[in-house]
C-alpha atoms as a PDB file:
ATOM      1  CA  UNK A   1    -182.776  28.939 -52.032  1.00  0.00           C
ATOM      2  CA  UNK A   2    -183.486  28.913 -55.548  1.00  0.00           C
ATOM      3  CA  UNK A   3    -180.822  29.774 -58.271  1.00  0.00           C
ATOM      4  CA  UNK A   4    -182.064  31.096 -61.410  1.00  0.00           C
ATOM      5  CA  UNK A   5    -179.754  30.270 -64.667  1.00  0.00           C
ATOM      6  CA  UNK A   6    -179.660  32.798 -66.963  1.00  0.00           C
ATOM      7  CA  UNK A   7    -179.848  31.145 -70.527  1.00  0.00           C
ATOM      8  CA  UNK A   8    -178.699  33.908 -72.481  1.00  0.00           C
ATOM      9  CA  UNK A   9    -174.916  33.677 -70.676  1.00  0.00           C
ATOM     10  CA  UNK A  10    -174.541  30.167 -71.671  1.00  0.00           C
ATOM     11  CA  UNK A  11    -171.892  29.264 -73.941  1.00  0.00           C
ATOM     12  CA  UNK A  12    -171.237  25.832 -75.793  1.00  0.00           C
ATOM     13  CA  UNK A  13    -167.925  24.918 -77.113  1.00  0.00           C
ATOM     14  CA  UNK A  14    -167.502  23.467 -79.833  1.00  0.00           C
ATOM     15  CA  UNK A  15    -164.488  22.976 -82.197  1.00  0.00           C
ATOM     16  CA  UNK A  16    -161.265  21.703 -81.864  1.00  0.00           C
ATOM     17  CA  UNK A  17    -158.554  23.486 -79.740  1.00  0.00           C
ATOM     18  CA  UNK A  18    -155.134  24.546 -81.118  1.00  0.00           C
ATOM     19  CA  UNK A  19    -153.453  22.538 -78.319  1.00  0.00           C
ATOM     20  CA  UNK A  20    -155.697  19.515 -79.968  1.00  0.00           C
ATOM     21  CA  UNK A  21    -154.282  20.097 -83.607  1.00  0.00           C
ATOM     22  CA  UNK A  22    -150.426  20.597 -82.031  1.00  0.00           C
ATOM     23  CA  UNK A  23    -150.745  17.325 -80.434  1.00  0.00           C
ATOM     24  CA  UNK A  24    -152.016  15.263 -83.355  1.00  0.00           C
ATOM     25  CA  UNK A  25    -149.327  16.419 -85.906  1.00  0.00           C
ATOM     26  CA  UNK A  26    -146.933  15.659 -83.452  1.00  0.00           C
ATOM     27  CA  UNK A  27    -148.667  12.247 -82.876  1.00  0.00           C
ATOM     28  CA  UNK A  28    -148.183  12.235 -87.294  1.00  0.00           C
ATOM     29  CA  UNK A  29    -144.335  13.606 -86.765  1.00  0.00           C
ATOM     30  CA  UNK A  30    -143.792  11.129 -84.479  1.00  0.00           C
ATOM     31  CA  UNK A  31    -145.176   8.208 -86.640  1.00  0.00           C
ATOM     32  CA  UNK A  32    -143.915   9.229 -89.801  1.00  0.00           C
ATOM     33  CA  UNK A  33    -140.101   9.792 -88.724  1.00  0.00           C
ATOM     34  CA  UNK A  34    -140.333   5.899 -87.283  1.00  0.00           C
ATOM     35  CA  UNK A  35    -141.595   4.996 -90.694  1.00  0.00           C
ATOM     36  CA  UNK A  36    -139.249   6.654 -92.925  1.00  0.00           C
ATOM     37  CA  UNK A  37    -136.328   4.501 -92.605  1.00  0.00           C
ATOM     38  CA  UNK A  38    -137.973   1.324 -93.360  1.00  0.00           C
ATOM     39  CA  UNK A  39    -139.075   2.451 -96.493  1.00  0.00           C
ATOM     40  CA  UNK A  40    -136.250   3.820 -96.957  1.00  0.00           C
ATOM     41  CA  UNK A  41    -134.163   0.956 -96.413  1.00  0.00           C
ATOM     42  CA  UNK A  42    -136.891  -1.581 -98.615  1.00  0.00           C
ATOM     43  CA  UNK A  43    -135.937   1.092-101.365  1.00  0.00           C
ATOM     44  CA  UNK A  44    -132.179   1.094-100.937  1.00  0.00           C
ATOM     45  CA  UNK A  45    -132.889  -3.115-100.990  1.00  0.00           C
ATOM     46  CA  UNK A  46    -134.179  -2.788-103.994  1.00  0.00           C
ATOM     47  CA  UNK A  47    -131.898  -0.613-105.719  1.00  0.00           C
ATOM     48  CA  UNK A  48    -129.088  -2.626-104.542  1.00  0.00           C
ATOM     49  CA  UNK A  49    -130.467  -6.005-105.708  1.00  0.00           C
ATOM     50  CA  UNK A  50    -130.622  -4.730-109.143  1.00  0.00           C
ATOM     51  CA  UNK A  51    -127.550  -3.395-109.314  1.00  0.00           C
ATOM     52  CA  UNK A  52    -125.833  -7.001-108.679  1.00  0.00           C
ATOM     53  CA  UNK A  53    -128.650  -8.669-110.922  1.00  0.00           C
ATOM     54  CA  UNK A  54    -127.098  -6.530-113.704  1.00  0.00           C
ATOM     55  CA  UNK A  55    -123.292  -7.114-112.492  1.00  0.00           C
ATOM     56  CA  UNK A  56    -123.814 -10.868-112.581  1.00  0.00           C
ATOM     57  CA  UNK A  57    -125.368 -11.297-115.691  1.00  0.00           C
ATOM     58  CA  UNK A  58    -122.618  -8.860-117.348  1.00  0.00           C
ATOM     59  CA  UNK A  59    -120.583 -11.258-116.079  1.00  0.00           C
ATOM     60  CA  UNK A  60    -121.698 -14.377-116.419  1.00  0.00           C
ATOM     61  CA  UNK A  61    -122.036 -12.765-120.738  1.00  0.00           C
ATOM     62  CA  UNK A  62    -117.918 -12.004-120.624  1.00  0.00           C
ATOM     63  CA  UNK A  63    -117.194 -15.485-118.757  1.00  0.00           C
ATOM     64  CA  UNK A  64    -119.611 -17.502-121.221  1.00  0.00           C
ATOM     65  CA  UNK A  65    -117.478 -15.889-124.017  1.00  0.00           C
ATOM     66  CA  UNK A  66    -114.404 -16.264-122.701  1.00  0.00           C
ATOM     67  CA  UNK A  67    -115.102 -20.040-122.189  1.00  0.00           C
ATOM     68  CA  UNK A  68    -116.537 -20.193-125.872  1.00  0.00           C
ATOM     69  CA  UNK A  69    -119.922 -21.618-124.103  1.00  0.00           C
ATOM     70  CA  UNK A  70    -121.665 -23.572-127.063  1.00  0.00           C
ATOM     71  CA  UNK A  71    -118.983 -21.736-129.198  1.00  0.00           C
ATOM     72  CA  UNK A  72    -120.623 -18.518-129.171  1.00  0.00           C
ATOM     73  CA  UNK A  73    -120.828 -14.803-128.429  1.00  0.00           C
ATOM     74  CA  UNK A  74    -123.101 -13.608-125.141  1.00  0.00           C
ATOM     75  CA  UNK A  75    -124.380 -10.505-124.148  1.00  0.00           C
ATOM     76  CA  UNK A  76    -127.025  -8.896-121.956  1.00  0.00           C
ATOM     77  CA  UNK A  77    -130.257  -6.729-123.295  1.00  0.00           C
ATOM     78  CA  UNK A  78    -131.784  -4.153-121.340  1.00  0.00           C
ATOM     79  CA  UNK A  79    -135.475  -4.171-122.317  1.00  0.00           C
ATOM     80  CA  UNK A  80    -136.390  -0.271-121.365  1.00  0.00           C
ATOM     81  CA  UNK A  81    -139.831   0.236-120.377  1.00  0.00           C
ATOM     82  CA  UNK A  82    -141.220   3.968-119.920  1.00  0.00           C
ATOM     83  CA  UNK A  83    -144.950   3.170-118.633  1.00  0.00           C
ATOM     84  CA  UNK A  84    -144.081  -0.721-117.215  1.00  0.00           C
ATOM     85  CA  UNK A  85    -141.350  -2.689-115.503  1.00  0.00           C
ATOM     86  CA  UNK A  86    -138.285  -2.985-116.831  1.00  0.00           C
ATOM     87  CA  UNK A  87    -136.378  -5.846-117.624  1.00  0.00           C
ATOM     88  CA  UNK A  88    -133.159  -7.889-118.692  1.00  0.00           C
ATOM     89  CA  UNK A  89    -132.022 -10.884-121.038  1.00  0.00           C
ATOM     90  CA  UNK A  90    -128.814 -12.659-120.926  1.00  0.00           C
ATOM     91  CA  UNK A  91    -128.516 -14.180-124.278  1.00  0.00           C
ATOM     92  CA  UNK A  92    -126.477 -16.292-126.516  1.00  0.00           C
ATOM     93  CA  UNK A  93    -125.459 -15.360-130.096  1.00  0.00           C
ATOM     94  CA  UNK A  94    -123.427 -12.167-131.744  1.00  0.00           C
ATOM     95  CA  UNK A  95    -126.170 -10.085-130.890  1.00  0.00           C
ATOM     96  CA  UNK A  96    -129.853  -9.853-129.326  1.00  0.00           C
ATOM     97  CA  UNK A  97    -131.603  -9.639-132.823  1.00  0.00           C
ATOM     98  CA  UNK A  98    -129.841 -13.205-133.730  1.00  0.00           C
ATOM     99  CA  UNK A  99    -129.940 -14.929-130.696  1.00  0.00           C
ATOM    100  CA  UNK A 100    -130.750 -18.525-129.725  1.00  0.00           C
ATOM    101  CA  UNK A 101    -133.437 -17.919-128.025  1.00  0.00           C
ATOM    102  CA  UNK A 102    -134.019 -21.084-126.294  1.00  0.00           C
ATOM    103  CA  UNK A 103    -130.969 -20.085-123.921  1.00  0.00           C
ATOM    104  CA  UNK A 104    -132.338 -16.801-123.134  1.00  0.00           C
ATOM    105  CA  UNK A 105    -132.290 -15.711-119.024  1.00  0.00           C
ATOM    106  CA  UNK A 106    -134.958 -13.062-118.674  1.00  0.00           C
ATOM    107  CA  UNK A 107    -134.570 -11.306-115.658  1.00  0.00           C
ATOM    108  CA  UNK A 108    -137.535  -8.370-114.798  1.00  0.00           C
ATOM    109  CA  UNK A 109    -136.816  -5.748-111.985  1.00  0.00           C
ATOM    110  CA  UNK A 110    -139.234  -5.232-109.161  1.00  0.00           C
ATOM    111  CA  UNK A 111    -141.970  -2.799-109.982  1.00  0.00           C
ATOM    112  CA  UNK A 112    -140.422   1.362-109.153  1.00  0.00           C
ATOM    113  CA  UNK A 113    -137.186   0.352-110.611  1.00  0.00           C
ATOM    114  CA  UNK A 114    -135.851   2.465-113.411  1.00  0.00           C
ATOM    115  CA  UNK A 115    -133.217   1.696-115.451  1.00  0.00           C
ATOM    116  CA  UNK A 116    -131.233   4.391-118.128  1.00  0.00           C
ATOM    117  CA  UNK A 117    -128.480   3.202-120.062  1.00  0.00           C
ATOM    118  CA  UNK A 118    -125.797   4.633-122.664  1.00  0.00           C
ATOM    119  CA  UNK A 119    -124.852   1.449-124.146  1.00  0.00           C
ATOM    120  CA  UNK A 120    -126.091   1.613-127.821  1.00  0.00           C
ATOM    121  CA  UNK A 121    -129.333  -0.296-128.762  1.00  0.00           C
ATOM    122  CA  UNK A 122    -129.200  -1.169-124.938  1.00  0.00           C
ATOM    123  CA  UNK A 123    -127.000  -4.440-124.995  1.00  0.00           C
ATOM    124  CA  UNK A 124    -123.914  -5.029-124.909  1.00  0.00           C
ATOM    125  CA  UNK A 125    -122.416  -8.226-126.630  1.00  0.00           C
ATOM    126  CA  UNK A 126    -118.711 -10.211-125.871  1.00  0.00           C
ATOM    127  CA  UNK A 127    -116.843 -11.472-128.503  1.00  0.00           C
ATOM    128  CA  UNK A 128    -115.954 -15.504-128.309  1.00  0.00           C
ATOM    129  CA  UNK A 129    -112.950 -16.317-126.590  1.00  0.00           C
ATOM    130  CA  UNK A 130    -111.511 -12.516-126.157  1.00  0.00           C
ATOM    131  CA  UNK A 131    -114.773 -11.513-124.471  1.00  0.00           C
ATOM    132  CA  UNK A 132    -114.286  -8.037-125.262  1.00  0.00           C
ATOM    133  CA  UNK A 133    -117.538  -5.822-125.138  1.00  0.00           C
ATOM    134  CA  UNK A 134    -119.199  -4.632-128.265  1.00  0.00           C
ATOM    135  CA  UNK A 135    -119.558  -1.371-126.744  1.00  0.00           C
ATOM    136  CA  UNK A 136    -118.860   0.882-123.380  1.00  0.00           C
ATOM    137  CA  UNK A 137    -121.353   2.846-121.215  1.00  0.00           C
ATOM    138  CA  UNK A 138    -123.146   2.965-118.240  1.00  0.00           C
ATOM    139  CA  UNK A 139    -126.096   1.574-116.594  1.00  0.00           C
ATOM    140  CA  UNK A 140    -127.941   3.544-113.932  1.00  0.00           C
ATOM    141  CA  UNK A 141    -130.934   2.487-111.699  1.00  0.00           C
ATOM    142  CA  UNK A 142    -132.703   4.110-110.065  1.00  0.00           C
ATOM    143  CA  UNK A 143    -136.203   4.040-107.630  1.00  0.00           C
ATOM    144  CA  UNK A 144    -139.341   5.963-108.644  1.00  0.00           C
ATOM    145  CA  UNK A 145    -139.435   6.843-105.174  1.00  0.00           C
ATOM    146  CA  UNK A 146    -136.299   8.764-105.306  1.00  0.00           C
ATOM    147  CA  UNK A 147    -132.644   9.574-103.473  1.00  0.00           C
ATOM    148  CA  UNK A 148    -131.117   6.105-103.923  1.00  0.00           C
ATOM    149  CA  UNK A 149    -129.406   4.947-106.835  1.00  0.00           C
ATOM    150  CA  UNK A 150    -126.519   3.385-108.341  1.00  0.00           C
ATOM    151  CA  UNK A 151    -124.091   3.413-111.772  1.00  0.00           C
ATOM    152  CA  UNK A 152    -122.698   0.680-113.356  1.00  0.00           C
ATOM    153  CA  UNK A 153    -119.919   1.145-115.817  1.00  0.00           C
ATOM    154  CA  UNK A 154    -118.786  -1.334-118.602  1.00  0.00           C
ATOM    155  CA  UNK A 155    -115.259  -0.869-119.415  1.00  0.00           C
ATOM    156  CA  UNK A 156    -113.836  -1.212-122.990  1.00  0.00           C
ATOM    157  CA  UNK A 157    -111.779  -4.406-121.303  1.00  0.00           C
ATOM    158  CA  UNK A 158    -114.868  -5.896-119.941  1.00  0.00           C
ATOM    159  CA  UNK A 159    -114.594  -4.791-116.714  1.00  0.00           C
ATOM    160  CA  UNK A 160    -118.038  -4.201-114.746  1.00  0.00           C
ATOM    161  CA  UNK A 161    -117.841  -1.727-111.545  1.00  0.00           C
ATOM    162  CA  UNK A 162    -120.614  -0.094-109.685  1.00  0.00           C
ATOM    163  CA  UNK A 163    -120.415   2.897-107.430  1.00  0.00           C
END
């Protein structure tokens, strides 16, 4: 017995089938929701370490003055970047423009951090001795990649406090 196949009634398939697709994006879903919160977290790091980098060399300025270090003025410079990395200088003197600068601290922030200030010419200087800030303001920083960031606020007392 002989079976004759009729060629015209074949059929290839070909193509990818919607139960395919469903199953790779949630494969994707799956993956990405596992990957979130460590980049996440690296971010919040980030931001975090910053933040205290900025804290400690506000304060290390005010206790320098207050300790009439060399017998002279400190302060901190925020060097703001738009299109590179940001960065920081604890200094010595009455102000950035006439500091020594062979006691400068240069501190620069990790590459995606952003930081926007309101303290005038972006330092902030403390008198010898009474180590009372030239000016007030705030200091935010931020990540380029979003949702995490954190304010510092100089008091007109000296006073550095984050949220």
């Amino acid at each position: 017995m002989t079976h004759k196949i009729d060629k015209a009634n074949l059929t290839s398939e070909s193509g990818i089938a919607l139960v395919e697709v469903i199953i790779t994006l949630g494969i994707m879903l799956v993956l990405f929701a596992g990957i979130r919160p460590l980049i996440s977290s690296n971010v919040s790091a980030q931001v975090n370490e910053s933040a205290m980098q900025i804290i400690s060399a506000f304060r290390i300025a005010r206790e320098s003055s207050s300790a009439r270090v060399n017998n002279s003025a400190h302060g901190v410079f925020l060097s703001i970047n738009p299109s590179g990395v940001d960065s920081m200088t604890l200094y010595q003197g009455s102000s950035y423009a006439l500091r020594d600068v062979t006691y400068d601290v240069v501190t620069t922030f990790d590459a995606g951090i952003n930081v926007i200030t309101t303290l005038p010419g972006t330092e902030a200087n403390f008198a010898r001795q009474l180590a009372v800030p030239s000016t007030t303001g705030t200091i935010t920083i931020t990540h380029a990649a979003g949702g995490i960031s954190k304010v510092i606020t100089l008091s007109s007392t000296g006073k550095i406090e984050s949220n």
